[in-house]
N, C-alpha and C. Protein backbone atom coordinates (compact mmCIF):
# COMPACT_ATOMS: atom_id res chain seq x y z
N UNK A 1 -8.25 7.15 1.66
CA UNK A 1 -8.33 6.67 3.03
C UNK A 1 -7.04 6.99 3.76
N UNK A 2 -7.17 7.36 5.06
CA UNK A 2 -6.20 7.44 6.12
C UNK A 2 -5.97 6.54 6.74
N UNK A 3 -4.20 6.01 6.75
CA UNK A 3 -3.79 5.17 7.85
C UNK A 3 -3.21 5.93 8.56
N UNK A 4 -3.01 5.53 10.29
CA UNK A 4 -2.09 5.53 10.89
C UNK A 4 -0.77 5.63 10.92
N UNK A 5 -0.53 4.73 9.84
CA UNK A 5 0.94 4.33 9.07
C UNK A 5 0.67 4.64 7.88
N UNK A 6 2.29 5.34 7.31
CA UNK A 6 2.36 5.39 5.69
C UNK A 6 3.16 3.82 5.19
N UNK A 7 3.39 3.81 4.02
CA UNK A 7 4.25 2.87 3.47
C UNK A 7 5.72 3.34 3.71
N UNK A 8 6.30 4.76 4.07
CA UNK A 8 7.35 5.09 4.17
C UNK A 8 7.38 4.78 5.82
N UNK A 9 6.39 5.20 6.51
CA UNK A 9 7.17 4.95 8.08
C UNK A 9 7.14 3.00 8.38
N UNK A 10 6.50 2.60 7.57
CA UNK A 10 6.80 0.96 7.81
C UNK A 10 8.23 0.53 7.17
N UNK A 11 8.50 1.16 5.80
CA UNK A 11 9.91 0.91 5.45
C UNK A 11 11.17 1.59 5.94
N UNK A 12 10.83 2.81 6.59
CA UNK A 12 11.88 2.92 7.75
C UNK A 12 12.18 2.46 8.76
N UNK A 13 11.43 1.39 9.04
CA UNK A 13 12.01 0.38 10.28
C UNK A 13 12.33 -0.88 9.63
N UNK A 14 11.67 -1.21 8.84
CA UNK A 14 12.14 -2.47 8.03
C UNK A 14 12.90 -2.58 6.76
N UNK A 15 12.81 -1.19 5.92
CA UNK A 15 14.24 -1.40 4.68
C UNK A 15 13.07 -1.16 3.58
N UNK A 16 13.50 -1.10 2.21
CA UNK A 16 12.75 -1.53 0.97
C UNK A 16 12.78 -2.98 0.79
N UNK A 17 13.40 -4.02 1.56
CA UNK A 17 13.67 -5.45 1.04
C UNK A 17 12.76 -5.92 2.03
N UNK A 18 12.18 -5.39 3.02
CA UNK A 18 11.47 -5.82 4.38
C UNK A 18 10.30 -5.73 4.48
N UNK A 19 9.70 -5.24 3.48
CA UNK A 19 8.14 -5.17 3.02
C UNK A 19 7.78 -5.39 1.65
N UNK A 20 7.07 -6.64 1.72
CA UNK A 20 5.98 -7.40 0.88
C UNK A 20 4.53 -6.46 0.85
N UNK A 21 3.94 -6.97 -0.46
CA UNK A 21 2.43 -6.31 -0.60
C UNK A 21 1.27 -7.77 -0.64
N UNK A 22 0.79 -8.07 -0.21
CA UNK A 22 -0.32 -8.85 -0.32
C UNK A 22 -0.58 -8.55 -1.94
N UNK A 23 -1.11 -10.03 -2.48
CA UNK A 23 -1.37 -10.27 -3.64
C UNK A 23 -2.81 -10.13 -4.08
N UNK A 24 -3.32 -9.73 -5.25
CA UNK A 24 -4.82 -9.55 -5.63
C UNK A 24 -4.69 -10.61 -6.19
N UNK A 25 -5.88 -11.36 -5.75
CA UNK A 25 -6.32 -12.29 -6.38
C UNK A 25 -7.61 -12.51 -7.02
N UNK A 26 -8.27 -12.94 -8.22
CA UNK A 26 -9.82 -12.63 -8.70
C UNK A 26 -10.81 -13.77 -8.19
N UNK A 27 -10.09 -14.37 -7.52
CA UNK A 27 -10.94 -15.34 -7.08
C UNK A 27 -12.21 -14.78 -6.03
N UNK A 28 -13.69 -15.14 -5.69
CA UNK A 28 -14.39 -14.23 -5.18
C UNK A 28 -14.30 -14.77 -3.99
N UNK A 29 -13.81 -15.39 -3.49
CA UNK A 29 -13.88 -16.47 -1.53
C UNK A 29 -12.72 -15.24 -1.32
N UNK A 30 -11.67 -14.92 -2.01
CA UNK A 30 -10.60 -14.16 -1.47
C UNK A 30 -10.55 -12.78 -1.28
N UNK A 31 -12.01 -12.03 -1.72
CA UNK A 31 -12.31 -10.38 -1.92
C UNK A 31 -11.97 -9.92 -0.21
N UNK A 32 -11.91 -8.64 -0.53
CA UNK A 32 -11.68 -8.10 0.46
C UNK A 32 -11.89 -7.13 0.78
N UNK A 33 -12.50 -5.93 1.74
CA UNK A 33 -13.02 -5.07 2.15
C UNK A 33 -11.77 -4.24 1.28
N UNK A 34 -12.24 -2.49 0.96
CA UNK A 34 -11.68 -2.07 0.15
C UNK A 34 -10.35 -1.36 1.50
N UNK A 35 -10.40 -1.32 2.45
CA UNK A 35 -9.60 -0.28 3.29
C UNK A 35 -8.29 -1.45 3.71
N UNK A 36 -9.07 -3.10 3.54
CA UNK A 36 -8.13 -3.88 3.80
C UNK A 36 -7.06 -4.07 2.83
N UNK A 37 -7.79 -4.21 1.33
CA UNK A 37 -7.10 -4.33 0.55
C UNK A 37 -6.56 -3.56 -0.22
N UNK A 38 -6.85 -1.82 -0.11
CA UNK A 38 -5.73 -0.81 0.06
C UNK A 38 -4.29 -0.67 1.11
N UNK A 39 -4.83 -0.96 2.14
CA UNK A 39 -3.60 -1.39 3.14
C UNK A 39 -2.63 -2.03 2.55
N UNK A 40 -3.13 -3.02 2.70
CA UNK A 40 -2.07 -4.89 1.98
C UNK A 40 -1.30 -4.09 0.80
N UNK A 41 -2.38 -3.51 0.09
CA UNK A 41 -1.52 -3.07 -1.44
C UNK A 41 -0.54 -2.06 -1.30
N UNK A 42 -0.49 -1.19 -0.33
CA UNK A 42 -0.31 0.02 -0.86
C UNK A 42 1.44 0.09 0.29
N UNK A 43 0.40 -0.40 1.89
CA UNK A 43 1.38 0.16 2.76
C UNK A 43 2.31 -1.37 3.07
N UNK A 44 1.52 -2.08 2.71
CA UNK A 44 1.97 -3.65 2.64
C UNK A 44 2.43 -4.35 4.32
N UNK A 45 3.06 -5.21 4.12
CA UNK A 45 3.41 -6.14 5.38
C UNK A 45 4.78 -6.52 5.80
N UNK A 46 5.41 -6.08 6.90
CA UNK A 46 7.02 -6.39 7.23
C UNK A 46 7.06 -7.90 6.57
N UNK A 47 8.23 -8.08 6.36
CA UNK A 47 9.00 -9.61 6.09
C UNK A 47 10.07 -9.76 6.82
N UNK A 48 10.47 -10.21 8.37
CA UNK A 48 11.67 -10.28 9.00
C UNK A 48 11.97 -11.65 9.42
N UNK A 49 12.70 -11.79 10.15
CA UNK A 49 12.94 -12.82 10.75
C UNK A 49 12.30 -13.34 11.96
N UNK A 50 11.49 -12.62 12.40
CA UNK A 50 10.27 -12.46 13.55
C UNK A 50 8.94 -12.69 13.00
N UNK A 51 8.68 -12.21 12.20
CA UNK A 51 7.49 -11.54 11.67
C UNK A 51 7.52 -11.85 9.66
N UNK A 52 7.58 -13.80 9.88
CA UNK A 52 7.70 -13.81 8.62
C UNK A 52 6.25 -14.14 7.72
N UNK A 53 6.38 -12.51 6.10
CA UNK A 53 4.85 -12.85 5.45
C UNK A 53 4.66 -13.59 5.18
N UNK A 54 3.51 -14.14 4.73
CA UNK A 54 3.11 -15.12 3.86
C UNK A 54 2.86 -14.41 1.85
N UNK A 55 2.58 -13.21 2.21
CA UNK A 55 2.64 -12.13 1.07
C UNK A 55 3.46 -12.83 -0.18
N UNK A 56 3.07 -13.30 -0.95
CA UNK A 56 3.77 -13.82 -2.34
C UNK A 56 3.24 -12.87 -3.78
N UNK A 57 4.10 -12.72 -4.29
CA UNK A 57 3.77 -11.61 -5.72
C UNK A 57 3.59 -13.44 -6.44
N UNK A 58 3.52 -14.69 -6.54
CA UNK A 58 3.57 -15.61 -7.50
C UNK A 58 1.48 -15.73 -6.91
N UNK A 59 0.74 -15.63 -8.15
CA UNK A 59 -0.75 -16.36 -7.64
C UNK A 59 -0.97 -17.14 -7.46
N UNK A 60 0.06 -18.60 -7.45
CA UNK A 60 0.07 -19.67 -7.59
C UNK A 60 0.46 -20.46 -6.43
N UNK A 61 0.67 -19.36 -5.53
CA UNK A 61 1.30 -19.80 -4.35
C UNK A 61 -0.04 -19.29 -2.99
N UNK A 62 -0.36 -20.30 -2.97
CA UNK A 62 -1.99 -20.35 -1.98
C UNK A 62 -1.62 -19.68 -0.83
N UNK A 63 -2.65 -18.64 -0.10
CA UNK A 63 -2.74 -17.99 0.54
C UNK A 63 -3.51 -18.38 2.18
N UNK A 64 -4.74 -19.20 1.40
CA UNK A 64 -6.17 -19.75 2.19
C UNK A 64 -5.97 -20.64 2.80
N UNK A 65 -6.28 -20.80 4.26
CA UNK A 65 -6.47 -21.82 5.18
C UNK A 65 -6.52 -23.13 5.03
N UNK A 66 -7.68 -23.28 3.90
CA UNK A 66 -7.55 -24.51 3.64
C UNK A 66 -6.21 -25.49 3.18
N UNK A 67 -5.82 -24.45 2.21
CA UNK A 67 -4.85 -24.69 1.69
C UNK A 67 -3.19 -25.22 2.71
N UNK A 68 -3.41 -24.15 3.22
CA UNK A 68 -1.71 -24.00 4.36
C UNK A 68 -2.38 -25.10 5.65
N UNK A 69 -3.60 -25.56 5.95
CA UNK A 69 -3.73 -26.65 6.92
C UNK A 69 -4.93 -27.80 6.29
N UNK A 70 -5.32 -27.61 5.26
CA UNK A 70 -6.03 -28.51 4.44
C UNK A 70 -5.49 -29.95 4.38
N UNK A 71 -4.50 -30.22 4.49
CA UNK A 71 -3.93 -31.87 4.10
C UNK A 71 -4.17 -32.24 5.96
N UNK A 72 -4.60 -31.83 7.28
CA UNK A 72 -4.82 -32.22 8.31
C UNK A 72 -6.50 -32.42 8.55
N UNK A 73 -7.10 -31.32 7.77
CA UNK A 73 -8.50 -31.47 7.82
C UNK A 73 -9.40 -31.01 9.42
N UNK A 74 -8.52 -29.97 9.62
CA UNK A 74 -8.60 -29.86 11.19
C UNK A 74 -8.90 -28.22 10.97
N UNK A 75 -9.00 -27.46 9.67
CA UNK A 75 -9.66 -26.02 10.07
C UNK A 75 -10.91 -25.91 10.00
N UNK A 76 -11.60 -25.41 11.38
CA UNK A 76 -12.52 -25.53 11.81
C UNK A 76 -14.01 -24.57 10.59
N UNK A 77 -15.12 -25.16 10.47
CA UNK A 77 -15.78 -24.13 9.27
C UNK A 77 -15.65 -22.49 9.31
N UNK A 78 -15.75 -22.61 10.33
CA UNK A 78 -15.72 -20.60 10.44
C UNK A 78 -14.72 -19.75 9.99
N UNK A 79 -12.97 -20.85 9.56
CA UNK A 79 -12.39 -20.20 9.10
C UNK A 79 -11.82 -20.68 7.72
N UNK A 80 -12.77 -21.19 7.24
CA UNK A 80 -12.10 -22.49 5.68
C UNK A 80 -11.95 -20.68 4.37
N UNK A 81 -12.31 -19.62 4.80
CA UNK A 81 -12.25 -18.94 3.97
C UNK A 81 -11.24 -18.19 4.08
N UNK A 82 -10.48 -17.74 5.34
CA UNK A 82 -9.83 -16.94 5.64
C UNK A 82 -8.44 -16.82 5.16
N UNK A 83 -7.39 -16.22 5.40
CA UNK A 83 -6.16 -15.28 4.34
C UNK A 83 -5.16 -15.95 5.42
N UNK A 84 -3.77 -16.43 5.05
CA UNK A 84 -3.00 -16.28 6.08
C UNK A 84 -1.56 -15.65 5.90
N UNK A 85 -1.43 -14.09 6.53
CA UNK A 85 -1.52 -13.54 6.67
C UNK A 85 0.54 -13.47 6.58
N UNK A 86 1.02 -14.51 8.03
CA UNK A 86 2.21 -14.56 8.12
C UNK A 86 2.26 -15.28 9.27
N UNK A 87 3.69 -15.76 9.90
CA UNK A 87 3.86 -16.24 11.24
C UNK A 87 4.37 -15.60 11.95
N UNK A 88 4.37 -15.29 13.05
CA UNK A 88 4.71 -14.61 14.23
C UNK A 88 5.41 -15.20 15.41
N UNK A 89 5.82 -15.19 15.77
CA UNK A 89 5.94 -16.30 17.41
C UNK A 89 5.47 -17.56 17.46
N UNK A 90 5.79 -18.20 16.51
CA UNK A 90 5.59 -19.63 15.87
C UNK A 90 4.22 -19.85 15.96
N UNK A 91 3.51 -18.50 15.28
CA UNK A 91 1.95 -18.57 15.50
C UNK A 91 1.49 -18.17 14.34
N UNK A 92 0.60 -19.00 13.77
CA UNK A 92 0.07 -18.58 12.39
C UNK A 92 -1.14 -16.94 12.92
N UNK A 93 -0.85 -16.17 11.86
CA UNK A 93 -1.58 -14.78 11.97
C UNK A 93 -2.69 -15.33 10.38
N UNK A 94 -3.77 -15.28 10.55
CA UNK A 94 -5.14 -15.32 9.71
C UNK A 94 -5.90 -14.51 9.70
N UNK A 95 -6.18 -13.53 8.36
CA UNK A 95 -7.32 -12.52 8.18
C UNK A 95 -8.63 -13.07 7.90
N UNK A 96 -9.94 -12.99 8.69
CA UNK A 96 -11.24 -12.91 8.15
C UNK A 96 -11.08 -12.06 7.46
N UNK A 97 -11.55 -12.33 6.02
CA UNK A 97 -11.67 -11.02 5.12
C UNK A 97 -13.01 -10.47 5.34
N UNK A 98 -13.45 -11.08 5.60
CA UNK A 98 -15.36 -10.60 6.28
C UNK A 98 -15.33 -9.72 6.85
N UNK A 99 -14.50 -9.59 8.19
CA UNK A 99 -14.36 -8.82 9.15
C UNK A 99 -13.53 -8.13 9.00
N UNK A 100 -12.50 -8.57 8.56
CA UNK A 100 -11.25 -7.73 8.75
C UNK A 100 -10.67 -8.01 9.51
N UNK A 101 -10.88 -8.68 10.55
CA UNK A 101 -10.18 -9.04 11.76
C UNK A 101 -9.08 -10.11 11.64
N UNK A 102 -7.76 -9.89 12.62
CA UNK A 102 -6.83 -10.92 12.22
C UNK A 102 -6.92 -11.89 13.35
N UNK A 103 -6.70 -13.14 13.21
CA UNK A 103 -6.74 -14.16 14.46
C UNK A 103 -5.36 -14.49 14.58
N UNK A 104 -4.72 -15.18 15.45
CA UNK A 104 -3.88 -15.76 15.88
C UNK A 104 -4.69 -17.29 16.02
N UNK A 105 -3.89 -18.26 15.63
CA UNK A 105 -4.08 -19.73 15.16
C UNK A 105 -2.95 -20.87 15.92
N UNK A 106 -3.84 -21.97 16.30
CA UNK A 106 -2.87 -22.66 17.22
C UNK A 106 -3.14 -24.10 16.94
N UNK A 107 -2.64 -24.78 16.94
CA UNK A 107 -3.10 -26.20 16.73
C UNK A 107 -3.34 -26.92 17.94
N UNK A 108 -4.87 -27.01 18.14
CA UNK A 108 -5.57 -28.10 18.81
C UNK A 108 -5.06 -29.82 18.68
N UNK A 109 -5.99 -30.15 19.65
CA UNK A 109 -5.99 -31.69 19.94
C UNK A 109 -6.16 -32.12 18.49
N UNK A 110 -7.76 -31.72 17.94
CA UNK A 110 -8.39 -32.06 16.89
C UNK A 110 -8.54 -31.21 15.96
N UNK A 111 -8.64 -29.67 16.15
CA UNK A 111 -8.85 -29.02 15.20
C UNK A 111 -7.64 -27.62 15.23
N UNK A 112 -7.90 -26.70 14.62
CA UNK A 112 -7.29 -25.67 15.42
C UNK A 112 -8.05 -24.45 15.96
N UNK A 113 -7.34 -23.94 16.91
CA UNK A 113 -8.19 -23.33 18.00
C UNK A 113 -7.66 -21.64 17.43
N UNK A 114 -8.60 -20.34 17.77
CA UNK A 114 -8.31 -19.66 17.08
C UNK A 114 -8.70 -18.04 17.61
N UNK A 115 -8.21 -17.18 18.21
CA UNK A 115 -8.51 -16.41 18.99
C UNK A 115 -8.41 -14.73 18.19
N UNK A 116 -8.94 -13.33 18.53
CA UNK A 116 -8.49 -12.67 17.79
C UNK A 116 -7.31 -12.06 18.16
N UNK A 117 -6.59 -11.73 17.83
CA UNK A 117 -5.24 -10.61 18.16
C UNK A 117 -5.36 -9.25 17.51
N UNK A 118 -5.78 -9.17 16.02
CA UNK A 118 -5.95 -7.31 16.27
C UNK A 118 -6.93 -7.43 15.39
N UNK A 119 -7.78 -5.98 15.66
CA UNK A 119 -8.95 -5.77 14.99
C UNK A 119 -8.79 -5.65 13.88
N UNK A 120 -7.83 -5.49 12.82
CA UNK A 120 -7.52 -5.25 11.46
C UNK A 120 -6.02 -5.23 10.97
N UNK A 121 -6.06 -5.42 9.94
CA UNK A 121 -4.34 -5.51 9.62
C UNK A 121 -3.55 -4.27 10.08
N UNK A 122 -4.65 -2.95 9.72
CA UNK A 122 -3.67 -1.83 10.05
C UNK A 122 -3.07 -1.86 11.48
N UNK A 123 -3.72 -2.42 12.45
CA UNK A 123 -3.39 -2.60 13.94
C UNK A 123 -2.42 -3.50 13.95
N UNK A 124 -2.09 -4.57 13.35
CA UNK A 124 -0.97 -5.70 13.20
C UNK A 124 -0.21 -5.14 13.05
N UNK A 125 0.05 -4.40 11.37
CA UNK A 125 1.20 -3.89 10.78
C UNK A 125 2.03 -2.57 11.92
N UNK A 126 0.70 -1.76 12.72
CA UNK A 126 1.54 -0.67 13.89
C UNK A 126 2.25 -1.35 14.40
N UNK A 127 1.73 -2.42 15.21
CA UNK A 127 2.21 -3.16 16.39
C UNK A 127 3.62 -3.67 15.74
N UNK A 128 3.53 -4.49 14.58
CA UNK A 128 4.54 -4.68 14.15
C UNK A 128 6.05 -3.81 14.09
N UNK A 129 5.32 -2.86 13.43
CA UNK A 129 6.48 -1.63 13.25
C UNK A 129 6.85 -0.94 14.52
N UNK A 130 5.46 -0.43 14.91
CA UNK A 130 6.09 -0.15 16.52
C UNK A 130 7.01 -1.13 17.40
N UNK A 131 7.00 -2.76 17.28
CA UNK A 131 7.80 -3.41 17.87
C UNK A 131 9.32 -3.30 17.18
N UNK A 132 8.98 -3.15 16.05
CA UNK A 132 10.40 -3.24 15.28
C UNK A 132 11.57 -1.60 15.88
N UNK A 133 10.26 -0.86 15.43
CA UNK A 133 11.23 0.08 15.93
C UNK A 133 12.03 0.02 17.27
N UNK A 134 11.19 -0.30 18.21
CA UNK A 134 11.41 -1.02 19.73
C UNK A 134 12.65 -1.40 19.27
N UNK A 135 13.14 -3.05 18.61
CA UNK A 135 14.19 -3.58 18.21
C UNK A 135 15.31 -3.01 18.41
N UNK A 136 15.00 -2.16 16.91
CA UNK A 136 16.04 -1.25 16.78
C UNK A 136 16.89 -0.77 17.59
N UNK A 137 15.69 0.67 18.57
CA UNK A 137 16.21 1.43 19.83
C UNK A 137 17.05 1.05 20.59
N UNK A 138 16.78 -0.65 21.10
CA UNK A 138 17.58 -1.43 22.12
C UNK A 138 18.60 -1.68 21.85
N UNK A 139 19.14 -2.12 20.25
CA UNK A 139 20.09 -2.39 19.81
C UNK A 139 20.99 -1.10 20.13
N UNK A 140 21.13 0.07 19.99
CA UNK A 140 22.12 0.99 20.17
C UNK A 140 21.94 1.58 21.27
N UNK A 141 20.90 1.17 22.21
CA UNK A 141 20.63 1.78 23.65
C UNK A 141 19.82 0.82 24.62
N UNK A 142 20.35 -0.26 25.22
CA UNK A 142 19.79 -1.49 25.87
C UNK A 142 18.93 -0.86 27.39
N UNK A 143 19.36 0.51 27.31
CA UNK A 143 18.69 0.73 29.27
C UNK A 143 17.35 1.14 29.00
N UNK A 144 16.19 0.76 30.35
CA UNK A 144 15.31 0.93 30.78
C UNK A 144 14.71 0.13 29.51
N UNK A 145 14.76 -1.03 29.86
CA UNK A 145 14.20 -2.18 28.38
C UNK A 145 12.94 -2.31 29.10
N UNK A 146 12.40 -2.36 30.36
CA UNK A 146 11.28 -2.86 30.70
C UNK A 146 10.07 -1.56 30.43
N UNK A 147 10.98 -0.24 30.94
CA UNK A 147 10.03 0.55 30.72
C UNK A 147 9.46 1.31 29.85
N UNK A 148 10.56 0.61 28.46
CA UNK A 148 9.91 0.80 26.63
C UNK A 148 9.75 -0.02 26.76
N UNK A 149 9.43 -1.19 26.76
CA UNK A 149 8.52 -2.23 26.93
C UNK A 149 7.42 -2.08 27.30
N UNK A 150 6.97 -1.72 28.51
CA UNK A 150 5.68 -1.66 29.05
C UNK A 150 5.17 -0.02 28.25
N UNK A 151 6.11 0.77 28.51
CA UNK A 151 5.31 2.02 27.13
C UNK A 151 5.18 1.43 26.25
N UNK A 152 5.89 0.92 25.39
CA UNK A 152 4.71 0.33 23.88
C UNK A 152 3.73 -0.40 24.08
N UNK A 153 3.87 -1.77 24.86
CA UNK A 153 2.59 -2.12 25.64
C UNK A 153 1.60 -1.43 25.40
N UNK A 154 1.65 0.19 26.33
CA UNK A 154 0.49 0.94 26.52
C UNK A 154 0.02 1.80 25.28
N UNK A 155 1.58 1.68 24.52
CA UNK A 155 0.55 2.57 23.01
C UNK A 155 0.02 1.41 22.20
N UNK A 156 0.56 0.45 21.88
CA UNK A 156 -0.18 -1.04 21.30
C UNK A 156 -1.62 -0.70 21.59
N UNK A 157 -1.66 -0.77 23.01
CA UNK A 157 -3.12 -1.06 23.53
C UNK A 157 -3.91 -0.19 23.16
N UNK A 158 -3.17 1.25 23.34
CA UNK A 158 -4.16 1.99 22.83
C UNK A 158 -4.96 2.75 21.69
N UNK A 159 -3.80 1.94 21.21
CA UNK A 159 -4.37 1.99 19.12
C UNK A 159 -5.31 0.82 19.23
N UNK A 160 -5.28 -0.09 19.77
CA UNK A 160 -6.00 -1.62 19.51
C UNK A 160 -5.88 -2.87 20.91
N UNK A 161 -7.09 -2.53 21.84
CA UNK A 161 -6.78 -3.76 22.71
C UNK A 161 -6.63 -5.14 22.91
N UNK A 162 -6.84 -5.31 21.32
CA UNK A 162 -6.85 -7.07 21.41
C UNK A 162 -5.23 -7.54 21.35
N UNK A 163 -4.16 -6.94 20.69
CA UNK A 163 -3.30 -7.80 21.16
C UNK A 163 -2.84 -8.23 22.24
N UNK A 164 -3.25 -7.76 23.56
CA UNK A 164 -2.65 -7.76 24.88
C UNK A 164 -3.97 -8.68 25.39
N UNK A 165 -5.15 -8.46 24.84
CA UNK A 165 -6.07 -8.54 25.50
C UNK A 165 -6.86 -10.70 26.16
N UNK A 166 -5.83 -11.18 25.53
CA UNK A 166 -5.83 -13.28 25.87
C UNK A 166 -4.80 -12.92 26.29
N UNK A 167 -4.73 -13.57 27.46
CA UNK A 167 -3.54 -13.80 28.16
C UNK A 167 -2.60 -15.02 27.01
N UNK A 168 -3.48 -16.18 26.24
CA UNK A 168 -2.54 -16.50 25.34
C UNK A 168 -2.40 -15.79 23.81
N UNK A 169 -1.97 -14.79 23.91
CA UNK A 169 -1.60 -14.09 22.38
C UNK A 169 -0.10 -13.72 22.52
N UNK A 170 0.29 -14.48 21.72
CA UNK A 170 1.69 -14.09 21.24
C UNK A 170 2.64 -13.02 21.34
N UNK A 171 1.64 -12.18 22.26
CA UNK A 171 2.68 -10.17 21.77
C UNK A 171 2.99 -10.96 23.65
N UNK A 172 2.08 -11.21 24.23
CA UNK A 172 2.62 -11.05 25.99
C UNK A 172 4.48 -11.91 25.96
N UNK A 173 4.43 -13.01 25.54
CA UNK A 173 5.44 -14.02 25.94
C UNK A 173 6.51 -13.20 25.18
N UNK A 174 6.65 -12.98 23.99
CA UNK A 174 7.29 -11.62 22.93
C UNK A 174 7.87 -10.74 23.81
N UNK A 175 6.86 -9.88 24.43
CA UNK A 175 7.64 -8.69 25.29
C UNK A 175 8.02 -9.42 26.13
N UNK A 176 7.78 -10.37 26.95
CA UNK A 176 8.81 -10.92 28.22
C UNK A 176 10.18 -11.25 27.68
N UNK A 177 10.07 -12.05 26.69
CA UNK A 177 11.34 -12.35 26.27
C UNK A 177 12.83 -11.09 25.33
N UNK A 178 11.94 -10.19 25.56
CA UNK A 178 12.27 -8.40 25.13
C UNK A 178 13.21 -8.06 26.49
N UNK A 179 12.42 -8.11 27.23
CA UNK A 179 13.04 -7.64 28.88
C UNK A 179 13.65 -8.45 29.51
N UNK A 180 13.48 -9.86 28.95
CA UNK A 180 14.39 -11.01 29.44
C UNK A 180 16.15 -10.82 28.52
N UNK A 181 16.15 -10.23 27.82
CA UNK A 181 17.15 -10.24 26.94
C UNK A 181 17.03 -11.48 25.87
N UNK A 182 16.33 -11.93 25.63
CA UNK A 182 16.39 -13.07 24.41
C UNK A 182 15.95 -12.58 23.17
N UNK A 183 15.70 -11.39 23.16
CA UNK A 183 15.40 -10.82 21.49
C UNK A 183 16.86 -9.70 21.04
């Protein structure tokens, strides 16, 4: 299978210490489409200070929804099966392994409320890396921050429109605070 991304262009923005692999687990609630769980394995998931995994090499260390919001009793049925993934912008990131699709997760009144942000991990992990690299750039060259900003914006989008696509998803307030100078 072809990604977008190799495992080498994700660890050139993030290091060999900056990428985790998602864990196999034999349990059957936790299977996973084979392109997902070549991804996870192979090209794996940043670990930063932004963008921290949940990715544990220990099996013992629970992955599942239930688990990471189970003692509130507030995840709603549609997602009692799902993967979580990492946090983001003080926002839990959750894989349907069904779909493939990743949600962004928020805590409701009563339950938690739960929207999608990218169609598949491989779209997370770009966005990711593409933001990181972003990082980087600014750090040794701070000018025209708005208008690499709004260009990645437009390549984000156009690998994958759901992260931009709720006005509440986590990548919008992210890039403001990019061009605001607070990252």
């Amino acid at each position: 299978m072809k990604f977008a991304l190799t495992a080498d262009d994700v660890r050139s923005v993030f290091g060999l210490s900056g990428v985790v692999h998602f864990p196999c687990y034999d349990a059957p609630r936790n299977r996973l489409d084979d392109r997902t769980a070549l991804f996870l394995g192979t090209v794996g998931l940043p670990d930063t200070a932004w963008f921290m995994s949940k990715a544990s090499l220990r099996t013992d260390d629970p992955v599942d929804l239930i688990s990471w919001y189970g003692s509130r009793g507030a995840v709603p049925p549609a997602c009692r099966h799902w993967l979580v993934l990492g946090i983001f912008a003080e926002t839990t990131l959750a894989l349907d392994p069904d779909e493939g699709t990743v949600y962004a997760l928020a805590d409701g009144e009563e339950e938690i409320n739960y929207s999608p942000i990218h169609r598949d991990v491989e779209s997370l992990v770009y966005a990711l890396t593409k933001f990181g690299a972003l990082l980087q750039e600014l750090e040794s060259d701070g000018e025209g921050v708005g208008e690499r900003v709004d260009a990645l914006r437009g390549e984000i989008t156009e690998f994958d429109p759901l992260p931009f696509a709720d006005e509440e998803s986590p990548w919008d307030p992210v890039f403001e605070e990019v061009i605001d100078g607070i990252w």
